[in-house]
Protein backbone atom coordinates (compact mmCIF):
# COMPACT_ATOMS: atom_id res chain seq x y z
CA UNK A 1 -40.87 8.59 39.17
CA UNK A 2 -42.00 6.37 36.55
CA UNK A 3 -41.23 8.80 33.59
CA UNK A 4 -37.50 9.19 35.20
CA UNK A 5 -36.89 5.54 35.73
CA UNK A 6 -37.89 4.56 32.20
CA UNK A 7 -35.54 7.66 31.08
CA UNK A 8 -32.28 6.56 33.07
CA UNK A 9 -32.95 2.66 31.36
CA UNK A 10 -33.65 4.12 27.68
CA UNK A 11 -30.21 5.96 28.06
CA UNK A 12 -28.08 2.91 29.54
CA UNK A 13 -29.11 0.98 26.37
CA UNK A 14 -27.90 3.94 24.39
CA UNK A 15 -24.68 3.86 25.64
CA UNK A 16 -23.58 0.71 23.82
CA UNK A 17 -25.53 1.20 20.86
CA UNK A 18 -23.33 4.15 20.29
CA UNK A 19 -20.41 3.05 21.26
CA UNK A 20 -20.66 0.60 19.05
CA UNK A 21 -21.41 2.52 16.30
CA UNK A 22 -18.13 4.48 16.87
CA UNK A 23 -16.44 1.46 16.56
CA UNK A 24 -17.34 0.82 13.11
CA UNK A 25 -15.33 4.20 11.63
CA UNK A 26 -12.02 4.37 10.35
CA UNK A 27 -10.01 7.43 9.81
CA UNK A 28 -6.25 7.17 9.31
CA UNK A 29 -3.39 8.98 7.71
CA UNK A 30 0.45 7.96 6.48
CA UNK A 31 2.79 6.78 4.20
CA UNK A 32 2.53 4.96 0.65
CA UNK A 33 5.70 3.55 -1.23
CA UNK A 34 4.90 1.27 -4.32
CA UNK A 35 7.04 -0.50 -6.65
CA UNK A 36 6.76 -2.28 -10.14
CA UNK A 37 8.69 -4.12 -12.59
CA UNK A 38 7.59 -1.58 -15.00
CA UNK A 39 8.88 2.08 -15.45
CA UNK A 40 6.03 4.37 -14.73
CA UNK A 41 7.60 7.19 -15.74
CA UNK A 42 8.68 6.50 -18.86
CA UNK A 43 7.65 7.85 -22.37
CA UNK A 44 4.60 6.18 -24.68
CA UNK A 45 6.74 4.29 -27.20
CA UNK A 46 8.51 2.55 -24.10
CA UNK A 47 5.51 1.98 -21.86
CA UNK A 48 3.68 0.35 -25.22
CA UNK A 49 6.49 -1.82 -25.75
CA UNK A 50 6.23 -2.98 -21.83
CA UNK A 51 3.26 -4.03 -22.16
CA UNK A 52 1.41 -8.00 -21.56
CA UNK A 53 5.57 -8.51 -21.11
CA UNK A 54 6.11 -7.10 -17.88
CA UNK A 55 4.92 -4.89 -14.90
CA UNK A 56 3.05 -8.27 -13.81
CA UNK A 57 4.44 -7.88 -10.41
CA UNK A 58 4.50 -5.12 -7.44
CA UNK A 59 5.46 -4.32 -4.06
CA UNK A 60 3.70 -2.38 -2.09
CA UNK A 61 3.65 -0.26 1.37
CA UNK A 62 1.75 1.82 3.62
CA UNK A 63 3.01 3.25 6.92
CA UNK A 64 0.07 4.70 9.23
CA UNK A 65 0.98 7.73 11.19
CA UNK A 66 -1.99 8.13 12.95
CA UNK A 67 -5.54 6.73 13.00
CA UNK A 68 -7.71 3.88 13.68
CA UNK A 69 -9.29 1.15 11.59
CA UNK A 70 -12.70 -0.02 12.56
CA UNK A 71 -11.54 1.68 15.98
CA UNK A 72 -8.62 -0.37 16.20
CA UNK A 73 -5.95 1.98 16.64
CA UNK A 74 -3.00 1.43 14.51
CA UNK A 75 -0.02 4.47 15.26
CA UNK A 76 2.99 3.41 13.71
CA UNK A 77 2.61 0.56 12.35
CA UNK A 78 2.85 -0.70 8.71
CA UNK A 79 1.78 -3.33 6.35
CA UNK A 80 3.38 -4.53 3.03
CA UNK A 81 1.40 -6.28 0.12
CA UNK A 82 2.80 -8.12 -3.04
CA UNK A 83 1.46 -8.71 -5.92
CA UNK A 84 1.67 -10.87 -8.93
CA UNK A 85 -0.82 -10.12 -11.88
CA UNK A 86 -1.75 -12.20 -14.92
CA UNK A 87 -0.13 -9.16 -17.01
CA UNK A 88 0.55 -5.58 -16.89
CA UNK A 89 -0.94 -3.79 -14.24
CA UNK A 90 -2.52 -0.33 -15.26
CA UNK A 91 -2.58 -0.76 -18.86
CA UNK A 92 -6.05 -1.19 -19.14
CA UNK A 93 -6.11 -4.89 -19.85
CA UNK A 94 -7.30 -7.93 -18.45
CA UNK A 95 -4.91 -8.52 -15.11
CA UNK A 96 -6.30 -11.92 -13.88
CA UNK A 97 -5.21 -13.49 -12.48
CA UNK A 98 -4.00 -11.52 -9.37
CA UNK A 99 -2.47 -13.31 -6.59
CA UNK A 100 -1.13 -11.59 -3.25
CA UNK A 101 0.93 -12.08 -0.05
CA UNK A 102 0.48 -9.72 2.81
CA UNK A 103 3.20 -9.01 5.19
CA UNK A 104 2.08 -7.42 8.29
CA UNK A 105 4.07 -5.40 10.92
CA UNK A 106 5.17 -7.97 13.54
CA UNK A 107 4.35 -5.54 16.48
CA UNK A 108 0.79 -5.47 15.85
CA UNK A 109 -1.52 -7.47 18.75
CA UNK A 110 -4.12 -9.71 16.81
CA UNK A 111 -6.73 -6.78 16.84
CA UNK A 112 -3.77 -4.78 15.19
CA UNK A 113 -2.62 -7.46 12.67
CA UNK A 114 -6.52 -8.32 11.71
CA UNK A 115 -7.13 -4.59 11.30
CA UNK A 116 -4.25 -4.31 9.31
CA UNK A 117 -4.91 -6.85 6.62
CA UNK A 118 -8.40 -5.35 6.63
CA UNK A 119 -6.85 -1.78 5.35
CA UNK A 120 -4.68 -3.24 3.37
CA UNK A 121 -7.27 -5.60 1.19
CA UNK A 122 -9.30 -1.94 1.31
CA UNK A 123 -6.63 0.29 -0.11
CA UNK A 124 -5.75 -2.36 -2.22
CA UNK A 125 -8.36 -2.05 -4.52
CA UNK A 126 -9.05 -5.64 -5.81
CA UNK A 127 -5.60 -6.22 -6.04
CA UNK A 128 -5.26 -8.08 -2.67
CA UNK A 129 -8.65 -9.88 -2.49
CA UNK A 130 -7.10 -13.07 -3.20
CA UNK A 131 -4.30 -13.24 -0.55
CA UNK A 132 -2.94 -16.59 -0.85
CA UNK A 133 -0.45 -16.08 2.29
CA UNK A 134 -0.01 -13.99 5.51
CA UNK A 135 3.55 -13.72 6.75
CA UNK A 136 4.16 -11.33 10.14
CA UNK A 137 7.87 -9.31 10.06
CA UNK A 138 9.13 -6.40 11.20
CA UNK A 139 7.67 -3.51 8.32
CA UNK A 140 9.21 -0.05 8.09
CA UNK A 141 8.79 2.55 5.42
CA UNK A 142 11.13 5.48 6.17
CA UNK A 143 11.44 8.51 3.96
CA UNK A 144 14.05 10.76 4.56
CA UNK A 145 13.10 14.50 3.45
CA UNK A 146 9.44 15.32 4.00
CA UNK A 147 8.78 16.12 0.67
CA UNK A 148 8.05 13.11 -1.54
CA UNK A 149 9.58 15.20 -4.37
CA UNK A 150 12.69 14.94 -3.50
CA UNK A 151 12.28 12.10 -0.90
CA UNK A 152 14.89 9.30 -0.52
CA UNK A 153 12.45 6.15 0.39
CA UNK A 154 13.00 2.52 1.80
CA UNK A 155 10.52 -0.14 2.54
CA UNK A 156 11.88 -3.38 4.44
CA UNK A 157 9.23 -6.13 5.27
CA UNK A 158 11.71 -8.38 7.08
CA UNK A 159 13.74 -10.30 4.99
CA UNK A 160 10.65 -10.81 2.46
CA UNK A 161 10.73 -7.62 0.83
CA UNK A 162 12.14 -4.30 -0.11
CA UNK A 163 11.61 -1.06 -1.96
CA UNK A 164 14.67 1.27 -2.15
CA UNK A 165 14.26 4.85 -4.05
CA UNK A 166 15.54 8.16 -4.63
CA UNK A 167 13.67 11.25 -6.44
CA UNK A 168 13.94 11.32 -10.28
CA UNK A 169 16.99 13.30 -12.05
CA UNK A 170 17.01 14.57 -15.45
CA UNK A 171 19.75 12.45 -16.55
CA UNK A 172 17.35 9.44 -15.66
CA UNK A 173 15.36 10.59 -19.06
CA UNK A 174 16.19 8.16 -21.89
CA UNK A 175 13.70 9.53 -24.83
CA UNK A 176 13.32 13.20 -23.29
CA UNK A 177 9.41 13.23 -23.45
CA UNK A 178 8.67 10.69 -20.40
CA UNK A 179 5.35 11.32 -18.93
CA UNK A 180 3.80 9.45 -15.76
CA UNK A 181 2.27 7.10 -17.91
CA UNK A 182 0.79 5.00 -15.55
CA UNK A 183 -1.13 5.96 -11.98
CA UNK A 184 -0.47 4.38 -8.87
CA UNK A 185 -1.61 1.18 -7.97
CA UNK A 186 -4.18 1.91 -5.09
CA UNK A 187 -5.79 5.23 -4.02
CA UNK A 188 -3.47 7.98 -2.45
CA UNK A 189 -3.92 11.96 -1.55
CA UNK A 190 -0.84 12.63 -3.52
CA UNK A 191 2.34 10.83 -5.19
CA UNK A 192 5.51 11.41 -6.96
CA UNK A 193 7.22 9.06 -9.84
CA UNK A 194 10.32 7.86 -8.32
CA UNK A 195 13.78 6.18 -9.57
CA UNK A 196 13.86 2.38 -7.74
CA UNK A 197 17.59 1.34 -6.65
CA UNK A 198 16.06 -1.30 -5.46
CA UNK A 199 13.03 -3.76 -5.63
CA UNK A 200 12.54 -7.12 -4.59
CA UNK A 201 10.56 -10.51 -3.14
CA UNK A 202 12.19 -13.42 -1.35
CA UNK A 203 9.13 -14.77 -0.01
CA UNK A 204 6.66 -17.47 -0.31
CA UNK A 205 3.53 -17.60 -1.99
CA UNK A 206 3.15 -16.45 -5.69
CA UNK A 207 5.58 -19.22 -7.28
CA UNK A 208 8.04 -16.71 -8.55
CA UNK A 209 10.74 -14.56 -6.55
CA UNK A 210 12.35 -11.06 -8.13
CA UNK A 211 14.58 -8.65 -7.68
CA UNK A 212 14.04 -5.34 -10.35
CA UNK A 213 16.26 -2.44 -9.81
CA UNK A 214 17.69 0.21 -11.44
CA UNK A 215 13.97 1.15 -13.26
CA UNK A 216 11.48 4.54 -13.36
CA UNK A 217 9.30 2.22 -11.50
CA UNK A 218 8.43 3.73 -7.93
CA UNK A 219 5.45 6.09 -6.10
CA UNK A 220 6.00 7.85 -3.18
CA UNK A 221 3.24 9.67 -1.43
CA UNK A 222 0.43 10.05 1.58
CA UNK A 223 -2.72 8.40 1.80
CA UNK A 224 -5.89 9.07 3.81
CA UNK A 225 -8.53 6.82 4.83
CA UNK A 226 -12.00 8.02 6.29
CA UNK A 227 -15.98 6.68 6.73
């Protein structure tokens, strides 16, 4: 009677230990749009004269189809950062310093919103550890053909920001040897160079407000996020 008594009170204490565990894991899956003042698909003789003169500054976007973060589930929602470097992001030069705003899907409940912000100073990849303001809007990223080769993409984060794209078109090629000379910002499964009709910030925050359109300057792809 002992034995079974001491059993039944070793596994009630279990129960929350593991449960709590559980809590701890994220594993998500969605949407990524980014956006630079910088063509990223450009050739080398272009992309060298870019460079420490712009692609300072970047919008981007992830959309969550399904998954949880820290066990906070977060289905449909989305979160936007911005970003404003010290100089040209991805050239392989000093970038500081980097300065961000994070605008977070409106619809989120506080375990949502603080979950969000969490995954997106985690994706981010240093480039949102200084977040200098949190703004809360309605975010949507919507692509239109489920391909992100050939997808037409837009990103509003309420009236704060916006990413506008459609796939890249041969007569888009300027020097005829462009290349996807630079990466994409923060980690993804898989992303395509696209044209950007339209880029911009309104907001608050980082001192400066832009609007860059009509550049090589966009990703569109799928990200994935498990521990």
């Amino acid at each position: 009677m002992r034995n079974t008594l001491f059993s039944f009170v070793c596994a009630l204490l279990a129960v929350p230990l593991l449960s709590g565990a559980d809590m701890t894991k994220s594993n998500l899956r969605g949407q990524y749009i980014e956006a630079r003042n910088a063509d990223v698909y450009t050739g080398p003789c272009f992309a060298n004269g870019e460079a420490g003169q712009v692609g300072d500054l970047a919008v981007l976007g992830w959309s969550i189809e399904q998954g949880n973060w820290q066990g906070v589930p977060l289905d449909g929602l989305s979160v936007a950062g911005i970003v404003r470097a010290g100089n040209t992001l991805g050239a392989g030069i000093d970038v500081s310093p980097v300065r961000a705003v994070l605008i977070v899907d409106q619809r989120a409940n506080p375990a949502q919103r603080a979950a969000l912000q969490s995954l997106a100073r985690t994706m981010g990849g240093g480039l949102l550890d200084d977040v200098v303001r949190v703004e809360y809007a309605p975010v949507s990223l919507t692509i239109q053909d489920n391909s992100v080769h050939t997808a037409t993409a837009t990103l509003v984060a309420g009236g704060l920001a916006r990413i506008e794209t459609r796939a890249l078109r041969t007569s888009d090629n300027i020097c005829h040897n462009e290349e996807t000379f630079y990466p994409p910002l923060t980690q993804v499964d898989h992303a395509m160079p696209a044209f950007t009709v339209a880029e911009s910030f309104g907001g608050q925050g980082l001192g400066e407000t832009w609007s860059a359109p009509g550049k090589r300057s966009s990703f569109v792809g799928t990200f994935h996020y498990a521990n």
